[in-house]
PDB file of N, CA and C in Angstrom:
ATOM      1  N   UNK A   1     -10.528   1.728  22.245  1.00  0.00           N
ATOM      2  CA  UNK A   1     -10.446   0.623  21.314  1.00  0.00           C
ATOM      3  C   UNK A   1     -11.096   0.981  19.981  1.00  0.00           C
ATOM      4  N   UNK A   2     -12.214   1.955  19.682  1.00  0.00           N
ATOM      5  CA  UNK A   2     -12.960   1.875  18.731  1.00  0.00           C
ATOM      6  C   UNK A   2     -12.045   2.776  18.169  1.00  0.00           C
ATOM      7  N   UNK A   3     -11.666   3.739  18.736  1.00  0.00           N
ATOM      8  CA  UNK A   3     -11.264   5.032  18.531  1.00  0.00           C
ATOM      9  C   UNK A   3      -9.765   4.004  17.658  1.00  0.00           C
ATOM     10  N   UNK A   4      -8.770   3.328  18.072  1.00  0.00           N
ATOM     11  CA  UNK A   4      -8.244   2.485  17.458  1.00  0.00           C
ATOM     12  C   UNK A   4      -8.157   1.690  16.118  1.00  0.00           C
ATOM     13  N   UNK A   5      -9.394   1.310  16.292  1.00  0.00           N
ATOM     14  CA  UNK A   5     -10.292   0.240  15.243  1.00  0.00           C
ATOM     15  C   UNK A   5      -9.819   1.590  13.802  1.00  0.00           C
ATOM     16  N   UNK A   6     -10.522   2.965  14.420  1.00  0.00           N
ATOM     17  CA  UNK A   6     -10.848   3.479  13.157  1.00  0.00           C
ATOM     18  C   UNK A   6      -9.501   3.938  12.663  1.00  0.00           C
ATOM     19  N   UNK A   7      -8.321   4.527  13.551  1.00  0.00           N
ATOM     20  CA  UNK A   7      -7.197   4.861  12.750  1.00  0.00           C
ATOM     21  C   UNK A   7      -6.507   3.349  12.202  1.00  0.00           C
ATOM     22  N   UNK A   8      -6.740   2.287  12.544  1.00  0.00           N
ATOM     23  CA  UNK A   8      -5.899   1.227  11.877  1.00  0.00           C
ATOM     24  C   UNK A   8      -6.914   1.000  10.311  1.00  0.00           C
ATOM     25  N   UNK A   9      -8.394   1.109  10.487  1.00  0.00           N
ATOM     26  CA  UNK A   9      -9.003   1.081   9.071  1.00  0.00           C
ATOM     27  C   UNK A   9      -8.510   2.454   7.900  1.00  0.00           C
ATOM     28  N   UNK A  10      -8.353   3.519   8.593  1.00  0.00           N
ATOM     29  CA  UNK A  10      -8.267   4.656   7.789  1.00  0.00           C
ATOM     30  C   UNK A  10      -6.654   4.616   7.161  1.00  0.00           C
ATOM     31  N   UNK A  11      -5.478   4.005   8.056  1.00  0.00           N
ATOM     32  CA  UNK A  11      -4.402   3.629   7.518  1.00  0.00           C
ATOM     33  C   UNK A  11      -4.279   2.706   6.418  1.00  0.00           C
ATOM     34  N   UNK A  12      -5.365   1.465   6.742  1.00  0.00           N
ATOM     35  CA  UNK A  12      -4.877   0.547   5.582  1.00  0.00           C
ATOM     36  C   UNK A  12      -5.704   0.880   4.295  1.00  0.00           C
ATOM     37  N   UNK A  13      -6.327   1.438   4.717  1.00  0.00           N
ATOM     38  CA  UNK A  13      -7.210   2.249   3.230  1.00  0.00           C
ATOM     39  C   UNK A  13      -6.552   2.751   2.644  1.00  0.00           C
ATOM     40  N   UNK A  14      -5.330   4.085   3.267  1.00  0.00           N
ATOM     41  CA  UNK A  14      -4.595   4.883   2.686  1.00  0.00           C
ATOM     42  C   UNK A  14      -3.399   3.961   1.958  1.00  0.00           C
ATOM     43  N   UNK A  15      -3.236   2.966   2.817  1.00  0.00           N
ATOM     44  CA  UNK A  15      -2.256   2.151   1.823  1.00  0.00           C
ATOM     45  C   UNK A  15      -2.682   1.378   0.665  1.00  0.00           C
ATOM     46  N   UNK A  16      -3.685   1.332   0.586  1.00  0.00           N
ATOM     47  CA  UNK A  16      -4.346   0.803  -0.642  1.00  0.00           C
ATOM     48  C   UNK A  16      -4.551   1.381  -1.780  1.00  0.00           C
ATOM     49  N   UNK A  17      -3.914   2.607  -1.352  1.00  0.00           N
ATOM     50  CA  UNK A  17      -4.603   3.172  -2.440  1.00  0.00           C
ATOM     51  C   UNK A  17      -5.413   4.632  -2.440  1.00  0.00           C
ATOM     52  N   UNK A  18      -6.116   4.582  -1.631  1.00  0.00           N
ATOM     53  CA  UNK A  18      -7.510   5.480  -1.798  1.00  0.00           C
ATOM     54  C   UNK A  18      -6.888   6.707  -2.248  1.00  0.00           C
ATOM     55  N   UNK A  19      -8.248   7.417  -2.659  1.00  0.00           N
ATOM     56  CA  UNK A  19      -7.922   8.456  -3.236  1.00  0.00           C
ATOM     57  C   UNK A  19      -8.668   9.880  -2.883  1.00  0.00           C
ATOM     58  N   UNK A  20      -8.976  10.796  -3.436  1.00  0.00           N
ATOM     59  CA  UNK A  20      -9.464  12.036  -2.906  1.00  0.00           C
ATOM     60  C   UNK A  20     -10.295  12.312  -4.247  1.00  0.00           C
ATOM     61  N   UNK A  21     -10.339  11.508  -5.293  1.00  0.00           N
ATOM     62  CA  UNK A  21     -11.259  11.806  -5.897  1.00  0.00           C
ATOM     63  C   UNK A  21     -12.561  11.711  -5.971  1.00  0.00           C
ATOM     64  N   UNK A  22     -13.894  12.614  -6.012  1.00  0.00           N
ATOM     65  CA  UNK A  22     -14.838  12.560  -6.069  1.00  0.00           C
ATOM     66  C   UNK A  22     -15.526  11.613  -6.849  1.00  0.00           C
ATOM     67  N   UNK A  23     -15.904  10.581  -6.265  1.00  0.00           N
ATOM     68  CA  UNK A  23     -16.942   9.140  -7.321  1.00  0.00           C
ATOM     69  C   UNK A  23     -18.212   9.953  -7.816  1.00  0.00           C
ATOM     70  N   UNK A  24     -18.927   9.622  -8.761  1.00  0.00           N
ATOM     71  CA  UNK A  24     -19.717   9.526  -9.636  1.00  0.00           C
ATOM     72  C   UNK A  24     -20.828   8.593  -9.620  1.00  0.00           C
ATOM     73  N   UNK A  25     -21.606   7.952  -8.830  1.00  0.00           N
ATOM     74  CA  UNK A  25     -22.267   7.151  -9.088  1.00  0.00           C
ATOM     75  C   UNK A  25     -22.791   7.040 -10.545  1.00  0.00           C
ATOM     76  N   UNK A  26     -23.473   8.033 -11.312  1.00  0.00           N
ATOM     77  CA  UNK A  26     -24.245   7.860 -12.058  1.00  0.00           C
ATOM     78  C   UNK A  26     -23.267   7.499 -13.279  1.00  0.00           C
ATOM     79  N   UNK A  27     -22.127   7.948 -13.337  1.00  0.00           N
ATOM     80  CA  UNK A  27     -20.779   8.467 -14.148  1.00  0.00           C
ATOM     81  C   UNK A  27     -20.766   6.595 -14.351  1.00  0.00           C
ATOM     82  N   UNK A  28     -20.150   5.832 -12.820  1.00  0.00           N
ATOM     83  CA  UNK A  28     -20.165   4.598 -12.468  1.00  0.00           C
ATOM     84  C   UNK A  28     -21.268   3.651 -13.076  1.00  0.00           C
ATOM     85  N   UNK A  29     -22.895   3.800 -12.978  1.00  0.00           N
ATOM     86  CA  UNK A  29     -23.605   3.259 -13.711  1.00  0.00           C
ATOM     87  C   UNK A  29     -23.130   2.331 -15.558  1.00  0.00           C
ATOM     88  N   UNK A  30     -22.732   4.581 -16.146  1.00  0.00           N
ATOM     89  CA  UNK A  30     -22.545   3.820 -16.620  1.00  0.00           C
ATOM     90  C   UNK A  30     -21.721   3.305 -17.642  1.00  0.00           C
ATOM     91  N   UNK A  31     -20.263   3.516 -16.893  1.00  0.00           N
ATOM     92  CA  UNK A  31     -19.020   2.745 -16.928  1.00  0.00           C
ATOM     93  C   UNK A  31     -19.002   1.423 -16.469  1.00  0.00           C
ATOM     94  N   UNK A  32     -19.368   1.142 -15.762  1.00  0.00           N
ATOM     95  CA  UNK A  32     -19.780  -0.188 -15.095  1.00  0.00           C
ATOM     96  C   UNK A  32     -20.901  -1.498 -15.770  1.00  0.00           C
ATOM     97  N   UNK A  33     -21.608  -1.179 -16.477  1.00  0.00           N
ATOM     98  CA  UNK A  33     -22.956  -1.675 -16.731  1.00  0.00           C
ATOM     99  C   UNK A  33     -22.500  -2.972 -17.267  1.00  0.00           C
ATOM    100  N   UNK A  34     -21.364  -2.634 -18.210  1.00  0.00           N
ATOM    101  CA  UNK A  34     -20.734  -4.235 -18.693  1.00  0.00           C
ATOM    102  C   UNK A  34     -19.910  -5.253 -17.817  1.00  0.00           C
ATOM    103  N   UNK A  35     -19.735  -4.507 -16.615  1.00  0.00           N
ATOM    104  CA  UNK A  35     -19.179  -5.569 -15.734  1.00  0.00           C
ATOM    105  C   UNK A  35     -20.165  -6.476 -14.792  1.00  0.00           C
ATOM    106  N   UNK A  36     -21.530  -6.008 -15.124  1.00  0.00           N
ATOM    107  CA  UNK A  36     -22.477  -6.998 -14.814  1.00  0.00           C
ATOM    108  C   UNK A  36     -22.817  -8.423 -15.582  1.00  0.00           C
ATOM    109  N   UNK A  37     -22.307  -8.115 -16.493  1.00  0.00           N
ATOM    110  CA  UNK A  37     -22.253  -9.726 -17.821  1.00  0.00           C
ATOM    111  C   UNK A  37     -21.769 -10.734 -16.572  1.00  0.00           C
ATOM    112  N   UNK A  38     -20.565 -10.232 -15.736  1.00  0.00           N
ATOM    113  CA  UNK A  38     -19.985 -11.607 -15.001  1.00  0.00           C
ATOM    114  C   UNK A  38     -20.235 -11.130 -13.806  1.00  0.00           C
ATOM    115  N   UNK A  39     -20.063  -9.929 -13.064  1.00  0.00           N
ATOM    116  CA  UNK A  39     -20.156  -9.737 -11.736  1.00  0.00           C
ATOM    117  C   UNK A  39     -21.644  -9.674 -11.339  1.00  0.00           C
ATOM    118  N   UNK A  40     -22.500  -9.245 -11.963  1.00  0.00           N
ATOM    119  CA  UNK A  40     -24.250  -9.245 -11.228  1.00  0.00           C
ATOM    120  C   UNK A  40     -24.871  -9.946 -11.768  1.00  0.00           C
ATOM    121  N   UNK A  41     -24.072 -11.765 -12.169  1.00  0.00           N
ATOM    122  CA  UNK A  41     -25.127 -12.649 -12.025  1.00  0.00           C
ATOM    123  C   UNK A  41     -24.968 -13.924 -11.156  1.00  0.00           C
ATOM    124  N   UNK A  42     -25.713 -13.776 -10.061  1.00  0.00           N
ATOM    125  CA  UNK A  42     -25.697 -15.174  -9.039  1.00  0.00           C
ATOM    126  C   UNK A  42     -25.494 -16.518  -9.541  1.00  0.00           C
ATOM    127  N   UNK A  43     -24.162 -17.034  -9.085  1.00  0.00           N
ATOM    128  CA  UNK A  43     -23.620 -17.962  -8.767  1.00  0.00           C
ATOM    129  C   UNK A  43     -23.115 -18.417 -10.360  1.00  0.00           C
ATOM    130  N   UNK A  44     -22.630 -17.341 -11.182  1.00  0.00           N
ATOM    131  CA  UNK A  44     -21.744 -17.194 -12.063  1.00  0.00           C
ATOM    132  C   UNK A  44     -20.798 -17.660 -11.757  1.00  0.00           C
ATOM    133  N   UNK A  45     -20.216 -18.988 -12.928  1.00  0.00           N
ATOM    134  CA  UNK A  45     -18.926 -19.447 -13.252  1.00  0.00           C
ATOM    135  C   UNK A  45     -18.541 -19.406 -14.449  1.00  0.00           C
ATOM    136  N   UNK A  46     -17.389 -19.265 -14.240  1.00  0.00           N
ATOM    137  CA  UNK A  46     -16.331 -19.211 -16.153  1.00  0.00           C
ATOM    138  C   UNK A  46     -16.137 -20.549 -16.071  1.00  0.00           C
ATOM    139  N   UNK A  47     -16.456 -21.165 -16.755  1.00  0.00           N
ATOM    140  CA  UNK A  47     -16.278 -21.965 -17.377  1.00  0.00           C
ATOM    141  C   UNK A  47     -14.933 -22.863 -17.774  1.00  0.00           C
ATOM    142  N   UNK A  48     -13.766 -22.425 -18.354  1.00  0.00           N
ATOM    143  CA  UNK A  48     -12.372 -22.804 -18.285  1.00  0.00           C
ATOM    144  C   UNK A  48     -11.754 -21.881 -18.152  1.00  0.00           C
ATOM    145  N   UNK A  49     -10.964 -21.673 -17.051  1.00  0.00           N
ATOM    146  CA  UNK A  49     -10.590 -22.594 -15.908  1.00  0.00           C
ATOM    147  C   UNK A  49     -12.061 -22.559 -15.440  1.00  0.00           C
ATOM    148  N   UNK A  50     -12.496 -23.257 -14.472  1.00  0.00           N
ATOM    149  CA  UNK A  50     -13.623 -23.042 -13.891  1.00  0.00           C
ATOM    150  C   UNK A  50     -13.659 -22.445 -12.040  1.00  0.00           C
ATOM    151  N   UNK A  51     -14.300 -20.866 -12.346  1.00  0.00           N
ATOM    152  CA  UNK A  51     -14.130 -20.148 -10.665  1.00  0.00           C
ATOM    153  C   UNK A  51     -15.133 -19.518 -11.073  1.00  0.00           C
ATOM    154  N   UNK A  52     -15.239 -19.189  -9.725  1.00  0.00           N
ATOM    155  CA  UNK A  52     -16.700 -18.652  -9.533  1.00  0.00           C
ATOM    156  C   UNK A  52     -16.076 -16.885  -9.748  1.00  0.00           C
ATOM    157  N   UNK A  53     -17.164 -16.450  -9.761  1.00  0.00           N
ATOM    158  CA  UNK A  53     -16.908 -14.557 -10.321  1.00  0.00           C
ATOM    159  C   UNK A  53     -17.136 -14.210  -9.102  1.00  0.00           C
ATOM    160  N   UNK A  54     -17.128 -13.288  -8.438  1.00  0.00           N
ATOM    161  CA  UNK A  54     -17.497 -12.809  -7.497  1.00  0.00           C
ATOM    162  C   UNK A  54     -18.755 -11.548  -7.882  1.00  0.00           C
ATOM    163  N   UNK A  55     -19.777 -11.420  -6.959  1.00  0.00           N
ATOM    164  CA  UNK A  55     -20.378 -10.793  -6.479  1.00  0.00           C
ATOM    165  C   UNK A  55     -20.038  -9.219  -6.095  1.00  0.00           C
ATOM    166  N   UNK A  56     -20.021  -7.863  -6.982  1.00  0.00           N
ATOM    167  CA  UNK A  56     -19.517  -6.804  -6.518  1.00  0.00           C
ATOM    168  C   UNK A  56     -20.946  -6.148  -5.818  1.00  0.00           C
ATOM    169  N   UNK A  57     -22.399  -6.145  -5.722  1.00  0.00           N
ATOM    170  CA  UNK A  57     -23.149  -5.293  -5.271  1.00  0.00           C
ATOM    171  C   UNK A  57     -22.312  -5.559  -4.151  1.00  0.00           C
ATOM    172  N   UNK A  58     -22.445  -4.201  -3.260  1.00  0.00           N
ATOM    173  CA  UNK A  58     -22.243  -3.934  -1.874  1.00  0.00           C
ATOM    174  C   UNK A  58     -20.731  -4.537  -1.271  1.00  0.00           C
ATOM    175  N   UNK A  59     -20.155  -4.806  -2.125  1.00  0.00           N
ATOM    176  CA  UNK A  59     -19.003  -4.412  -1.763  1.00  0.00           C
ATOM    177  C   UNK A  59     -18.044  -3.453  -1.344  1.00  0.00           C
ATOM    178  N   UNK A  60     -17.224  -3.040  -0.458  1.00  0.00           N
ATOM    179  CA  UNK A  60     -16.489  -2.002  -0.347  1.00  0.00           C
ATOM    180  C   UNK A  60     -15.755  -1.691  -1.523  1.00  0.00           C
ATOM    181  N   UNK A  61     -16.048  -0.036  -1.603  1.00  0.00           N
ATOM    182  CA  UNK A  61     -15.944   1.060  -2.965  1.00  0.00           C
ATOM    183  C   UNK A  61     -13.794   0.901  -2.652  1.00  0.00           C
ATOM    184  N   UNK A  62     -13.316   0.931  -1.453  1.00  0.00           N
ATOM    185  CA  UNK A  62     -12.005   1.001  -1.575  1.00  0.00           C
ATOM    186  C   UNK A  62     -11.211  -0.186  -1.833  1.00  0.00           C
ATOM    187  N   UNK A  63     -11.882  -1.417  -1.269  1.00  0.00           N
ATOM    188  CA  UNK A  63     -11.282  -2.703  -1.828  1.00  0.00           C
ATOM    189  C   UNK A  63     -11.577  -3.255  -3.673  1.00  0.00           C
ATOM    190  N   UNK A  64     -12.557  -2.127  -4.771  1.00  0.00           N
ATOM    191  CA  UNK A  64     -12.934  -2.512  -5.714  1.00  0.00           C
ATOM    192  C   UNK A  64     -11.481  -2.015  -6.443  1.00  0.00           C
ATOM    193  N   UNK A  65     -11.592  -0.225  -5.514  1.00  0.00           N
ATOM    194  CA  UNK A  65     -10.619   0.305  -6.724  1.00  0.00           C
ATOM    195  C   UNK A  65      -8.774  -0.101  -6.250  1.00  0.00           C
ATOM    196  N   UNK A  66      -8.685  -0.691  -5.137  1.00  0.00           N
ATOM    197  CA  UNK A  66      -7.440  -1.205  -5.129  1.00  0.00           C
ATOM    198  C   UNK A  66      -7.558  -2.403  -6.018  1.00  0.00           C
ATOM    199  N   UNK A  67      -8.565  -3.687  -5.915  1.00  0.00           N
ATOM    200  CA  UNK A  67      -8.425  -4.508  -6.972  1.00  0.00           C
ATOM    201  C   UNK A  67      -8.212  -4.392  -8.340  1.00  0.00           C
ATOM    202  N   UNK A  68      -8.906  -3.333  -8.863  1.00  0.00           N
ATOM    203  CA  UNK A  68      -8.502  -2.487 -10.098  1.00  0.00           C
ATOM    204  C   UNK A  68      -7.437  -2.879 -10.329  1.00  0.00           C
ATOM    205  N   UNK A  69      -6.445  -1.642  -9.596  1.00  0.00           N
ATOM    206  CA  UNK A  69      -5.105  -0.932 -10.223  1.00  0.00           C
ATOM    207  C   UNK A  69      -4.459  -2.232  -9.651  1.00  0.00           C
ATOM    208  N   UNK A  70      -4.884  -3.000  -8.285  1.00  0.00           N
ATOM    209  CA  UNK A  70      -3.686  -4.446  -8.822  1.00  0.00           C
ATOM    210  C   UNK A  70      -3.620  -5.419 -10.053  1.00  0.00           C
ATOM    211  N   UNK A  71      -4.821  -5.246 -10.875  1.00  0.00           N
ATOM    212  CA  UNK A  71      -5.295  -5.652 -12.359  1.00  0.00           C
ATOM    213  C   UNK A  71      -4.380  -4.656 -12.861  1.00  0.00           C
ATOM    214  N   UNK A  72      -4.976  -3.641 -13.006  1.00  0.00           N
ATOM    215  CA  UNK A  72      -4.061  -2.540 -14.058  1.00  0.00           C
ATOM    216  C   UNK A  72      -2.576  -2.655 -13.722  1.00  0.00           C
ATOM    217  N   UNK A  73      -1.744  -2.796 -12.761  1.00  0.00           N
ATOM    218  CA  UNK A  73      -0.813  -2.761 -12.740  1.00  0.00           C
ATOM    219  C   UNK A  73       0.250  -3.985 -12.530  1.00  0.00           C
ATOM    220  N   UNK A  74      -0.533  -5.146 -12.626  1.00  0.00           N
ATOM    221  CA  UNK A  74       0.340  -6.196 -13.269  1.00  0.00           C
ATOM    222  C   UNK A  74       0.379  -6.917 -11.866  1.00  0.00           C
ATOM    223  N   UNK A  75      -0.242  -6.755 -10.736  1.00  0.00           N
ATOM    224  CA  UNK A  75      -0.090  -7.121  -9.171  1.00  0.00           C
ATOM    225  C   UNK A  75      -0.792  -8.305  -9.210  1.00  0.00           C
ATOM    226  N   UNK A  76      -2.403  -8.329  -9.830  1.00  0.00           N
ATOM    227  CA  UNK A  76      -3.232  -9.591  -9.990  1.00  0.00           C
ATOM    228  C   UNK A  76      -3.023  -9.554 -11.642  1.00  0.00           C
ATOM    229  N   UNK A  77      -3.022 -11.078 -11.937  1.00  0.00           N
ATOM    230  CA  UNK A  77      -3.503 -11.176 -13.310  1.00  0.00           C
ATOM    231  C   UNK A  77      -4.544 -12.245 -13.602  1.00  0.00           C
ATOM    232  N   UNK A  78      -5.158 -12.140 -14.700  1.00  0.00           N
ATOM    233  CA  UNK A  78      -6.678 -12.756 -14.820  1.00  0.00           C
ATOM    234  C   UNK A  78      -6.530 -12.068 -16.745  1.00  0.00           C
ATOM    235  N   UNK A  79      -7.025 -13.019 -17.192  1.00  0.00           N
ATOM    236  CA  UNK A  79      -7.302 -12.977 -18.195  1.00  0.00           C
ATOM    237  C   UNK A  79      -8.134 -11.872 -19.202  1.00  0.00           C
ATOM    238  N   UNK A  80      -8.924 -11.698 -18.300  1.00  0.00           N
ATOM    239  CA  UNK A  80     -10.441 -10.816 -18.896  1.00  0.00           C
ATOM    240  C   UNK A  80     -10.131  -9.287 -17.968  1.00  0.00           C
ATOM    241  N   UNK A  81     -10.141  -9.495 -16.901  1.00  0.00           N
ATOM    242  CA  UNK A  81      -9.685  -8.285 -15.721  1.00  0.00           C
ATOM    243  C   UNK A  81      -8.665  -7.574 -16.085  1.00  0.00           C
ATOM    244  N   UNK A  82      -7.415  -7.846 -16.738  1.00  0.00           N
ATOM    245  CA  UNK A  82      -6.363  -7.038 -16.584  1.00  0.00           C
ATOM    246  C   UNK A  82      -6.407  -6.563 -17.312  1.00  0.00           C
ATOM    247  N   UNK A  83      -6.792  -6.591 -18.730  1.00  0.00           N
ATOM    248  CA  UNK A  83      -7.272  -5.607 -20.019  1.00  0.00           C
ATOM    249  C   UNK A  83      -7.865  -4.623 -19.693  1.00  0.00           C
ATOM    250  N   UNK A  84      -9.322  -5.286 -18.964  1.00  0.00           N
ATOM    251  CA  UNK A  84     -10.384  -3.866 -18.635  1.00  0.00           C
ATOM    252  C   UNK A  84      -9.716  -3.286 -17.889  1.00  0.00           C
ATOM    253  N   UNK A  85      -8.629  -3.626 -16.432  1.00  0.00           N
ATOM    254  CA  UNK A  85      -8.227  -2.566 -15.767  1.00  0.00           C
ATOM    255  C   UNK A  85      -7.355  -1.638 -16.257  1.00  0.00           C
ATOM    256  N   UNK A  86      -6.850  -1.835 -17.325  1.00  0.00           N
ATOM    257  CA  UNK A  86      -5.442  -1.186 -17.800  1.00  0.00           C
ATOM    258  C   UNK A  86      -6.365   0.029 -18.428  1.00  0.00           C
ATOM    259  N   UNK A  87      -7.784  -0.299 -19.140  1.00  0.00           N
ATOM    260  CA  UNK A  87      -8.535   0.592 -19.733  1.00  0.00           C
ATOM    261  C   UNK A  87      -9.069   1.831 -19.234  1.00  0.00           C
ATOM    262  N   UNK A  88      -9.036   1.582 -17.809  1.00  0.00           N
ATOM    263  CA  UNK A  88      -9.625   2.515 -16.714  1.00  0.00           C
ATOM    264  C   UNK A  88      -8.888   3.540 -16.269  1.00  0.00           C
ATOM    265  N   UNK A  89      -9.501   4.672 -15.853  1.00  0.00           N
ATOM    266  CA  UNK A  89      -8.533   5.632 -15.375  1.00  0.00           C
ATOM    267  C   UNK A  89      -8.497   5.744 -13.914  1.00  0.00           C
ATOM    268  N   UNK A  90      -8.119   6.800 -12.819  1.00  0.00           N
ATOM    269  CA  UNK A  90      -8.187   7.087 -11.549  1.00  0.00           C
ATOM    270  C   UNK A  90      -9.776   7.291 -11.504  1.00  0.00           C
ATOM    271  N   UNK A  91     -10.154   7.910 -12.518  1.00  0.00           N
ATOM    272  CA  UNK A  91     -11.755   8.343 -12.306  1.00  0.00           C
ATOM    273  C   UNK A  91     -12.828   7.596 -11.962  1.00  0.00           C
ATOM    274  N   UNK A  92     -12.600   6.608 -13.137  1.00  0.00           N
ATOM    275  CA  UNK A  92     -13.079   5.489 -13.671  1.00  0.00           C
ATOM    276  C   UNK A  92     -13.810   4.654 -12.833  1.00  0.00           C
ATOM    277  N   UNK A  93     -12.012   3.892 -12.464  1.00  0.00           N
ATOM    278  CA  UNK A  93     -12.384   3.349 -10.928  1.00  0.00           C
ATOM    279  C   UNK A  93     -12.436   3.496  -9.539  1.00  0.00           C
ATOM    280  N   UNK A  94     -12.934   5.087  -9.674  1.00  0.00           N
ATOM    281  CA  UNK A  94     -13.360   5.443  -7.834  1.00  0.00           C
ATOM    282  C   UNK A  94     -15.002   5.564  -8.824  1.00  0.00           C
ATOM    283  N   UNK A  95     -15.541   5.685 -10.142  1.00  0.00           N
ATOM    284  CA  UNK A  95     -16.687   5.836  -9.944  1.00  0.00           C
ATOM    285  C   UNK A  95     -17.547   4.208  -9.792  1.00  0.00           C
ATOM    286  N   UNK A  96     -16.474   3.848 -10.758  1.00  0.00           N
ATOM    287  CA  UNK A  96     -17.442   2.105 -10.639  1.00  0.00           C
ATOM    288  C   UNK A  96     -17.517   1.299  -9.368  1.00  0.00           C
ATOM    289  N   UNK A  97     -16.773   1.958  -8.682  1.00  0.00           N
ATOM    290  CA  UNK A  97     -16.598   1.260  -7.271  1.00  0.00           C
ATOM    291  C   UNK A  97     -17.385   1.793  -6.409  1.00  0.00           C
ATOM    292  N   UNK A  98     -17.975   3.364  -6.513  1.00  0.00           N
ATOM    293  CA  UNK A  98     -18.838   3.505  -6.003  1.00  0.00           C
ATOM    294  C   UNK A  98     -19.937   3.322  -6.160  1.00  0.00           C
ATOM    295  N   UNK A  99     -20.819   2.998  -7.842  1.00  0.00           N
ATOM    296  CA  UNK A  99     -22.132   2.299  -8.028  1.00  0.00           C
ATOM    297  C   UNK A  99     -21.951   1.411  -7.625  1.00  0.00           C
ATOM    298  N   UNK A 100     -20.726   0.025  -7.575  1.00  0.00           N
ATOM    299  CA  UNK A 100     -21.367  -0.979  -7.180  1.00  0.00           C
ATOM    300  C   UNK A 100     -21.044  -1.043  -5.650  1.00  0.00           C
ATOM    301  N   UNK A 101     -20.858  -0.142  -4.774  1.00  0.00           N
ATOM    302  CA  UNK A 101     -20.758  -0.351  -3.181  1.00  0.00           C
ATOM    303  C   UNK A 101     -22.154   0.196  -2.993  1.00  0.00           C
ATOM    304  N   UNK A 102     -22.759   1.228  -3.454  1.00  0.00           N
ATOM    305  CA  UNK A 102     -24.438   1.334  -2.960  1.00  0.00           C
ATOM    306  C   UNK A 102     -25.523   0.223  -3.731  1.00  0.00           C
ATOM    307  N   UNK A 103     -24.718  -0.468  -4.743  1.00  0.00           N
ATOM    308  CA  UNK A 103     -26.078  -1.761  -5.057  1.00  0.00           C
ATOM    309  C   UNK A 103     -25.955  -2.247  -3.704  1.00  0.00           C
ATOM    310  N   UNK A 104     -27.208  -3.226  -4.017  1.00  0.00           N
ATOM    311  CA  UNK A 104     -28.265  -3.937  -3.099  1.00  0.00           C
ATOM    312  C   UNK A 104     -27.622  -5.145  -2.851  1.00  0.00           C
ATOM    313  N   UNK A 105     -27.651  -5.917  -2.109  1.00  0.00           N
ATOM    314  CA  UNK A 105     -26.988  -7.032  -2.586  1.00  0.00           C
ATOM    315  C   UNK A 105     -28.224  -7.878  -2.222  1.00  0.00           C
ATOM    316  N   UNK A 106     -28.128  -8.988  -3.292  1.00  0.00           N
ATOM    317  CA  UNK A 106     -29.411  -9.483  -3.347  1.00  0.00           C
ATOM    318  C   UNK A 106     -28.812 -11.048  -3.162  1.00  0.00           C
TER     319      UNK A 106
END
């Protein structure tokens, strides 16, 4: 069963996306640092429309950079998100996804 568990996680990863590129944490720092204005502050809302931001410390690094490129590529749209994702490269976002999957989550 476990043995299971892990080829059905390692499949849907691969369909997501993932990649073989080497992340950067520090690279990520600090590419990332401005996406703390909305993502690393607790219980952050925009205002109009009004939703809450989500929380990226400690999030999974492969669900950040598929959210990305569904920003970058026209899959999700959002106002503020789909600009910055279009801005990003493959690099980009395997590094920002990996600083914010080793933050803390507080």
């Amino acid at each position: 069963m476990k043995q299971a568990l892990q080829y059905a996680t390692a499949g849907l990863l691969l369909a997501l996306g993932g990649s073989t590129l080497a992340a950067d944490i520090e690279a990520g720092k600090a590419k990332g640092n401005t996406c703390l204005g909305c993502h690393g502050i607790a219980n952050y809302q925009n205002t109009y429309p009004t939703y809450r931001v989500p929380k990226l410390a400690g999030q999974n690094a492969e669900y950040i950079v598929a959210a990305l490129k569904a920003y970058k590529n026209g899959e999700r749209q959002h106002a503020t998100m789909s600009p910055q994702a279009k801005s990003l490269s493959e690099q980009d976002m395997q590094d920002i996804a990996a600083w914010f999957s080793q933050m803390e989550v507080k």
